[in-house]
PDB file of N, CA and C in Angstrom:
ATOM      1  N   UNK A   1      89.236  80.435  88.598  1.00  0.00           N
ATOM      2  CA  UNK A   1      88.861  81.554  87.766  1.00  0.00           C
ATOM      3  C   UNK A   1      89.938  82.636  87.755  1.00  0.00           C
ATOM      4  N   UNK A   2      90.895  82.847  88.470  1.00  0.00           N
ATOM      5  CA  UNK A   2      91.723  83.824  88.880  1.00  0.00           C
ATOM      6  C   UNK A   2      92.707  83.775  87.767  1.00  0.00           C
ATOM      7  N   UNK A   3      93.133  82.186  88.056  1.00  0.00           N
ATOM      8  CA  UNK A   3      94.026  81.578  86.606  1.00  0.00           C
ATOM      9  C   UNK A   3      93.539  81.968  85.182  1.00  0.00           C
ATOM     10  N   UNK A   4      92.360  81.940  84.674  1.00  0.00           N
ATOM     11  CA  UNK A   4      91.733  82.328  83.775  1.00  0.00           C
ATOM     12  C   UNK A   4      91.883  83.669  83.357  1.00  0.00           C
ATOM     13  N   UNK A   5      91.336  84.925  84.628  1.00  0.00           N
ATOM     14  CA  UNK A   5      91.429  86.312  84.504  1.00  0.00           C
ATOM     15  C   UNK A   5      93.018  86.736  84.007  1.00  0.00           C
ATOM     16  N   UNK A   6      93.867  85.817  84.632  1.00  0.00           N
ATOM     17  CA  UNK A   6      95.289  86.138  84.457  1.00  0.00           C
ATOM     18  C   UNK A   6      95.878  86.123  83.606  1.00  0.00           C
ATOM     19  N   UNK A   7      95.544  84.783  82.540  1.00  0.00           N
ATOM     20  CA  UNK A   7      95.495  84.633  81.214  1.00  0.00           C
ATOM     21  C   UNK A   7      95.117  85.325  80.290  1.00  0.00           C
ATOM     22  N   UNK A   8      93.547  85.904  80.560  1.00  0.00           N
ATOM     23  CA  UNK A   8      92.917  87.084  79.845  1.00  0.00           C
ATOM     24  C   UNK A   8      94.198  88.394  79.687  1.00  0.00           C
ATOM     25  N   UNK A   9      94.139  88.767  80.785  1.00  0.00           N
ATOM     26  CA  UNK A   9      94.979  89.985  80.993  1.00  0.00           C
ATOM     27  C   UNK A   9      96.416  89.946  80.253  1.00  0.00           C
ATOM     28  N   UNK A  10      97.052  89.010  80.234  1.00  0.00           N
ATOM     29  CA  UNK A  10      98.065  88.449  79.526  1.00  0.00           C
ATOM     30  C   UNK A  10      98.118  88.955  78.135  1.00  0.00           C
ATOM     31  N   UNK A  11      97.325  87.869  77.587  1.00  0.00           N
ATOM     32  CA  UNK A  11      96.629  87.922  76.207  1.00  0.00           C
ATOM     33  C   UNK A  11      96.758  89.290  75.495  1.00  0.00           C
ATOM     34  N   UNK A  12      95.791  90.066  76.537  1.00  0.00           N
ATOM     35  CA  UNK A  12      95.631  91.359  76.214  1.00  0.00           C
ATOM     36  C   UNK A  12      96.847  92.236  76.138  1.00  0.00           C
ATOM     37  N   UNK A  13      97.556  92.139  76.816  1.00  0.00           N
ATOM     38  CA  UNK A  13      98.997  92.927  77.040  1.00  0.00           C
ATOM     39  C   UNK A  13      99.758  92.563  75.939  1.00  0.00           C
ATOM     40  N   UNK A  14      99.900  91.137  75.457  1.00  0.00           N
ATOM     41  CA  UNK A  14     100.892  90.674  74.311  1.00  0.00           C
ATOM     42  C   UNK A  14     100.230  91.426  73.188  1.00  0.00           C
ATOM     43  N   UNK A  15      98.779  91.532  73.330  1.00  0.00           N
ATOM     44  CA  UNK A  15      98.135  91.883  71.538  1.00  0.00           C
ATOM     45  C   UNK A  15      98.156  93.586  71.737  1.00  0.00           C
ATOM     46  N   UNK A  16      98.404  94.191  73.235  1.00  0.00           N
ATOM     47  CA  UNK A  16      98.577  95.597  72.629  1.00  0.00           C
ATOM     48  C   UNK A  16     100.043  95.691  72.976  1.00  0.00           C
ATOM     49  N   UNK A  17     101.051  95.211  72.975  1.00  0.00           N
ATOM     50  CA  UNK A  17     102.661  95.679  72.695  1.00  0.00           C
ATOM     51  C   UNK A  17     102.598  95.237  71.156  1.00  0.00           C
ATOM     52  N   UNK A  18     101.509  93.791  70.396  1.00  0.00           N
ATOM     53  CA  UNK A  18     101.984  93.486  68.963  1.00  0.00           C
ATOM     54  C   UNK A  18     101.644  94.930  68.198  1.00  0.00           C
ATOM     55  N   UNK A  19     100.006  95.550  68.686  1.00  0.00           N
ATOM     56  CA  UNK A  19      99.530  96.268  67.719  1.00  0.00           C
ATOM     57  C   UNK A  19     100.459  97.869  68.212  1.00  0.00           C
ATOM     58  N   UNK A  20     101.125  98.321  69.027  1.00  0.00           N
ATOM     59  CA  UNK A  20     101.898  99.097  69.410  1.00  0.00           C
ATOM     60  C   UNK A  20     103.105  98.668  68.186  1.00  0.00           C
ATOM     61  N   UNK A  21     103.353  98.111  68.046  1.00  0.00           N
ATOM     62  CA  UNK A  21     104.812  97.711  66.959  1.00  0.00           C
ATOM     63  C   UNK A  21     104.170  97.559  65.335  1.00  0.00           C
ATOM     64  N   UNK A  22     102.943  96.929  65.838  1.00  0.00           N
ATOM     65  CA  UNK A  22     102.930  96.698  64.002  1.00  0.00           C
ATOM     66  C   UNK A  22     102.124  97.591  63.187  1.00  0.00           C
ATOM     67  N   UNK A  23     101.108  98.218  63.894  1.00  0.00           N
ATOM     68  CA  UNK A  23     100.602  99.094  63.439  1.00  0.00           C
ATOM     69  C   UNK A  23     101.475  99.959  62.978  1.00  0.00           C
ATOM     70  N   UNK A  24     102.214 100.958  63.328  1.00  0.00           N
ATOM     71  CA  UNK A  24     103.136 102.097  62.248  1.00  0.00           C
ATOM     72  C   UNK A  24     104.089 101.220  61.514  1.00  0.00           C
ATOM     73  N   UNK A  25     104.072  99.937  61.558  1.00  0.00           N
ATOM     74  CA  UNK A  25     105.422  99.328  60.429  1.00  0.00           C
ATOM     75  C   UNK A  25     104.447  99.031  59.369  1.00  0.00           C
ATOM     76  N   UNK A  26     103.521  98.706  59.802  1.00  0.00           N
ATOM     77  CA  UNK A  26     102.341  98.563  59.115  1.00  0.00           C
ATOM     78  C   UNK A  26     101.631  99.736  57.731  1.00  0.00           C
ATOM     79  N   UNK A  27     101.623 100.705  58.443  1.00  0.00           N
ATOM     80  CA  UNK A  27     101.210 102.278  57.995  1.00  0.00           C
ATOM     81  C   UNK A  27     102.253 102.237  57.080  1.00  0.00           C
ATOM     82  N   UNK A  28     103.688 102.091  57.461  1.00  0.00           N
ATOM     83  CA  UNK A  28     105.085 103.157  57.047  1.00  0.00           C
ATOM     84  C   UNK A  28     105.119 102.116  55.797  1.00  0.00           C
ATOM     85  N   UNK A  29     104.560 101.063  55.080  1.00  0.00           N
ATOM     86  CA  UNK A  29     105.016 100.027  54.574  1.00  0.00           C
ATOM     87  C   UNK A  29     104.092 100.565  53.600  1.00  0.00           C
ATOM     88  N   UNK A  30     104.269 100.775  52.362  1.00  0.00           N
ATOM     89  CA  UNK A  30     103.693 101.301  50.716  1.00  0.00           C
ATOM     90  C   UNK A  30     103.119  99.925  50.212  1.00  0.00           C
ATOM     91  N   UNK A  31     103.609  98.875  50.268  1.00  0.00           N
ATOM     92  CA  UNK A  31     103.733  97.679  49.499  1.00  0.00           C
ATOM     93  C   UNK A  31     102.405  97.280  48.998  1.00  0.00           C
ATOM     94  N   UNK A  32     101.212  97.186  49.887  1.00  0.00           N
ATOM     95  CA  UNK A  32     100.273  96.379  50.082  1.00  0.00           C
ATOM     96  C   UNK A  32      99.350  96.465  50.954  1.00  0.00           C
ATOM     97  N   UNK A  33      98.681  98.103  51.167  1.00  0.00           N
ATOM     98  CA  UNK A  33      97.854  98.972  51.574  1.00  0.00           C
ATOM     99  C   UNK A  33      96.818  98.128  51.759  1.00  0.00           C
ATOM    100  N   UNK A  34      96.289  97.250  51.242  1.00  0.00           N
ATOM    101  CA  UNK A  34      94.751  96.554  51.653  1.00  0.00           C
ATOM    102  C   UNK A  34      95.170  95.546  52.482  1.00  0.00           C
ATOM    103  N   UNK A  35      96.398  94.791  52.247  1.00  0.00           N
ATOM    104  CA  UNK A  35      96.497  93.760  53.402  1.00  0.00           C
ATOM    105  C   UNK A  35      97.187  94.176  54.597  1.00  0.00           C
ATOM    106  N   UNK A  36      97.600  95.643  54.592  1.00  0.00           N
ATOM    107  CA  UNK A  36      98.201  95.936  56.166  1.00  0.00           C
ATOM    108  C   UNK A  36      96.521  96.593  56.270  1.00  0.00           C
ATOM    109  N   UNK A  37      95.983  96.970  55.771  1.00  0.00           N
ATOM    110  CA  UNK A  37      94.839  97.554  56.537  1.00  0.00           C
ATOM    111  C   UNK A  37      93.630  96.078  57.272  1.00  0.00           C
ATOM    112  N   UNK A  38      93.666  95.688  56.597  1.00  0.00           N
ATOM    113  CA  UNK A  38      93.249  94.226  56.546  1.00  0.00           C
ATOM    114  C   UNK A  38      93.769  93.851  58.095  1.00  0.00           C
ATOM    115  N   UNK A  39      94.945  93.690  58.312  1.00  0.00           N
ATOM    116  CA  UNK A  39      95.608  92.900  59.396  1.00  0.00           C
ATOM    117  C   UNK A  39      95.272  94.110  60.570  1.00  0.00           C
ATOM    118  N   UNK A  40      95.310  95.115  60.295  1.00  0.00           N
ATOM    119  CA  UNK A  40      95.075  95.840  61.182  1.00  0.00           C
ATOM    120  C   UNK A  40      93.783  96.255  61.676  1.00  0.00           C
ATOM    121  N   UNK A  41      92.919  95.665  61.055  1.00  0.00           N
ATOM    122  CA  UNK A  41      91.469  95.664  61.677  1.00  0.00           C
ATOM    123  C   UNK A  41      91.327  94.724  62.541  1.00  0.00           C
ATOM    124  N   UNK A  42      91.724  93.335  61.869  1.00  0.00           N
ATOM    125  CA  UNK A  42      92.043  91.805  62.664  1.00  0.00           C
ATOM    126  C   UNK A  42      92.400  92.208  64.012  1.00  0.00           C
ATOM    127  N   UNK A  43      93.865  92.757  64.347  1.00  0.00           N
ATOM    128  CA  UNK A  43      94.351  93.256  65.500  1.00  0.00           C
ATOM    129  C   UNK A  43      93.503  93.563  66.410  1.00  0.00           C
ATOM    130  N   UNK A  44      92.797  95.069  65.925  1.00  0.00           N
ATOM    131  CA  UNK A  44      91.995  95.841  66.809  1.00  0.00           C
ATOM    132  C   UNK A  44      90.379  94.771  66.811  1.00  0.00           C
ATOM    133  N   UNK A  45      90.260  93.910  66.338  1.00  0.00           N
ATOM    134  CA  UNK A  45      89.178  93.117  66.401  1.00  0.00           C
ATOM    135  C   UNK A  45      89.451  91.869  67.363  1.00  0.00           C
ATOM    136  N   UNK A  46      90.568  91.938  67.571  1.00  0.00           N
ATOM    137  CA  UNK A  46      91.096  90.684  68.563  1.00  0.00           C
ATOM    138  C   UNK A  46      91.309  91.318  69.760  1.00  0.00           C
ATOM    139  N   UNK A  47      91.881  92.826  69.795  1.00  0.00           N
ATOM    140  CA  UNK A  47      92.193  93.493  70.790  1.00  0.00           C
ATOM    141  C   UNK A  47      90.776  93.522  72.031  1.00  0.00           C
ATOM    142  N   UNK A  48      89.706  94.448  71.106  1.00  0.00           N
ATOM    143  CA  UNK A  48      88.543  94.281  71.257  1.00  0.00           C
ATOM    144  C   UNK A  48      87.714  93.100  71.747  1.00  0.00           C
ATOM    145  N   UNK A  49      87.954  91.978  71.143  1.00  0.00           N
ATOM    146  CA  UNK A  49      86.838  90.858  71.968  1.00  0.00           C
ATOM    147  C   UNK A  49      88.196  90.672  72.954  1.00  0.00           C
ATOM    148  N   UNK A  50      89.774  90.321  73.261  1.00  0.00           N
ATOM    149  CA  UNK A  50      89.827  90.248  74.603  1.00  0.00           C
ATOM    150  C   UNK A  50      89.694  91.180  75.907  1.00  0.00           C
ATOM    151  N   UNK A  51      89.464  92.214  75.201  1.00  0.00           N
ATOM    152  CA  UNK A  51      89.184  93.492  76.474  1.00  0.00           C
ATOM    153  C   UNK A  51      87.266  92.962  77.018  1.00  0.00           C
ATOM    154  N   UNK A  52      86.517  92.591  76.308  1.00  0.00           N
ATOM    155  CA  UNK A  52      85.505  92.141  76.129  1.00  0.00           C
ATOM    156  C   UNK A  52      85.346  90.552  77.335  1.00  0.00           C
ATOM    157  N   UNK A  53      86.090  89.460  77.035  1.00  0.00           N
ATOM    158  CA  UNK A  53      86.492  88.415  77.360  1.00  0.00           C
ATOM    159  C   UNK A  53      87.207  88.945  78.768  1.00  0.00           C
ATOM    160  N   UNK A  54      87.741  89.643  79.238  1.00  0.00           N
ATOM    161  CA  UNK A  54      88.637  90.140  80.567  1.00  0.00           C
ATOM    162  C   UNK A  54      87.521  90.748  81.188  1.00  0.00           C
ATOM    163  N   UNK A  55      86.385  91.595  80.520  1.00  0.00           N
ATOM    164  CA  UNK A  55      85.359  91.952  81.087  1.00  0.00           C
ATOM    165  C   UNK A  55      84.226  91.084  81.826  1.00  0.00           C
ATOM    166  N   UNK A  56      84.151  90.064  80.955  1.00  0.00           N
ATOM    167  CA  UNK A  56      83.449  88.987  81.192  1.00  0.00           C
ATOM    168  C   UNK A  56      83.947  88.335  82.286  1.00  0.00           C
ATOM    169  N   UNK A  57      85.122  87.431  82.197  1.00  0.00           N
ATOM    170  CA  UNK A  57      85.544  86.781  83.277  1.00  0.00           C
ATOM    171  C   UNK A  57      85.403  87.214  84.271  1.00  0.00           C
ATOM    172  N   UNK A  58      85.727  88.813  84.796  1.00  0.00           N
ATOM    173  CA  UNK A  58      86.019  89.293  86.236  1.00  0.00           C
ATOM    174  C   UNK A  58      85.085  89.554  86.969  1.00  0.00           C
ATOM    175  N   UNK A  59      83.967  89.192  85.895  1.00  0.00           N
ATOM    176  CA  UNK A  59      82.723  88.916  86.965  1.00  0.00           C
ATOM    177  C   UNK A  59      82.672  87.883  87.745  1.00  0.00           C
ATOM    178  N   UNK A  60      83.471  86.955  87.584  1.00  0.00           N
ATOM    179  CA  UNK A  60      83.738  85.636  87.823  1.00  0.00           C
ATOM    180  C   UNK A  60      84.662  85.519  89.194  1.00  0.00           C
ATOM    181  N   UNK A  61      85.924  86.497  89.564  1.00  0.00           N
ATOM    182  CA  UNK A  61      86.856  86.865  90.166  1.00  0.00           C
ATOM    183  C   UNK A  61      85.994  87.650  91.506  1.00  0.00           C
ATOM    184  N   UNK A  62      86.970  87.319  92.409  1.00  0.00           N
ATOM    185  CA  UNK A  62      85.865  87.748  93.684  1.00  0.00           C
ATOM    186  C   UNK A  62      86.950  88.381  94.222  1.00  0.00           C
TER     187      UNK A  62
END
């Protein structure tokens, strides 16, 4: 289970350095306002169930 939690935590770290970078390139970008907003809900919706999923597991972790 430790292996698991570690993975979680991982996960989580890669998807908040992505949404740290893409979010304002995201914003700063005119082009196509519904699909950066779009992707950027996705993000924080992925961000969200693994903070969720890391919560879960470490009940697991002793």
């Amino acid at each position: 289970m430790q292996f698991i939690n570690t993975l979680t935590v991982l996960a989580l770290v890669v998807a908040s350095f992505a949404l740290i970078v893409a979010v304002p390139v995201l914003y700063a970008s005119s082009e196509d306002s519904g699909r950066s907003n779009r992707l950027i809900l996705l993000g924080s919706a992925v961000w969200v169930a693994l903070v969720l999923l890391n919560w879960g597991v470490s009940f697991f972790v002793v």
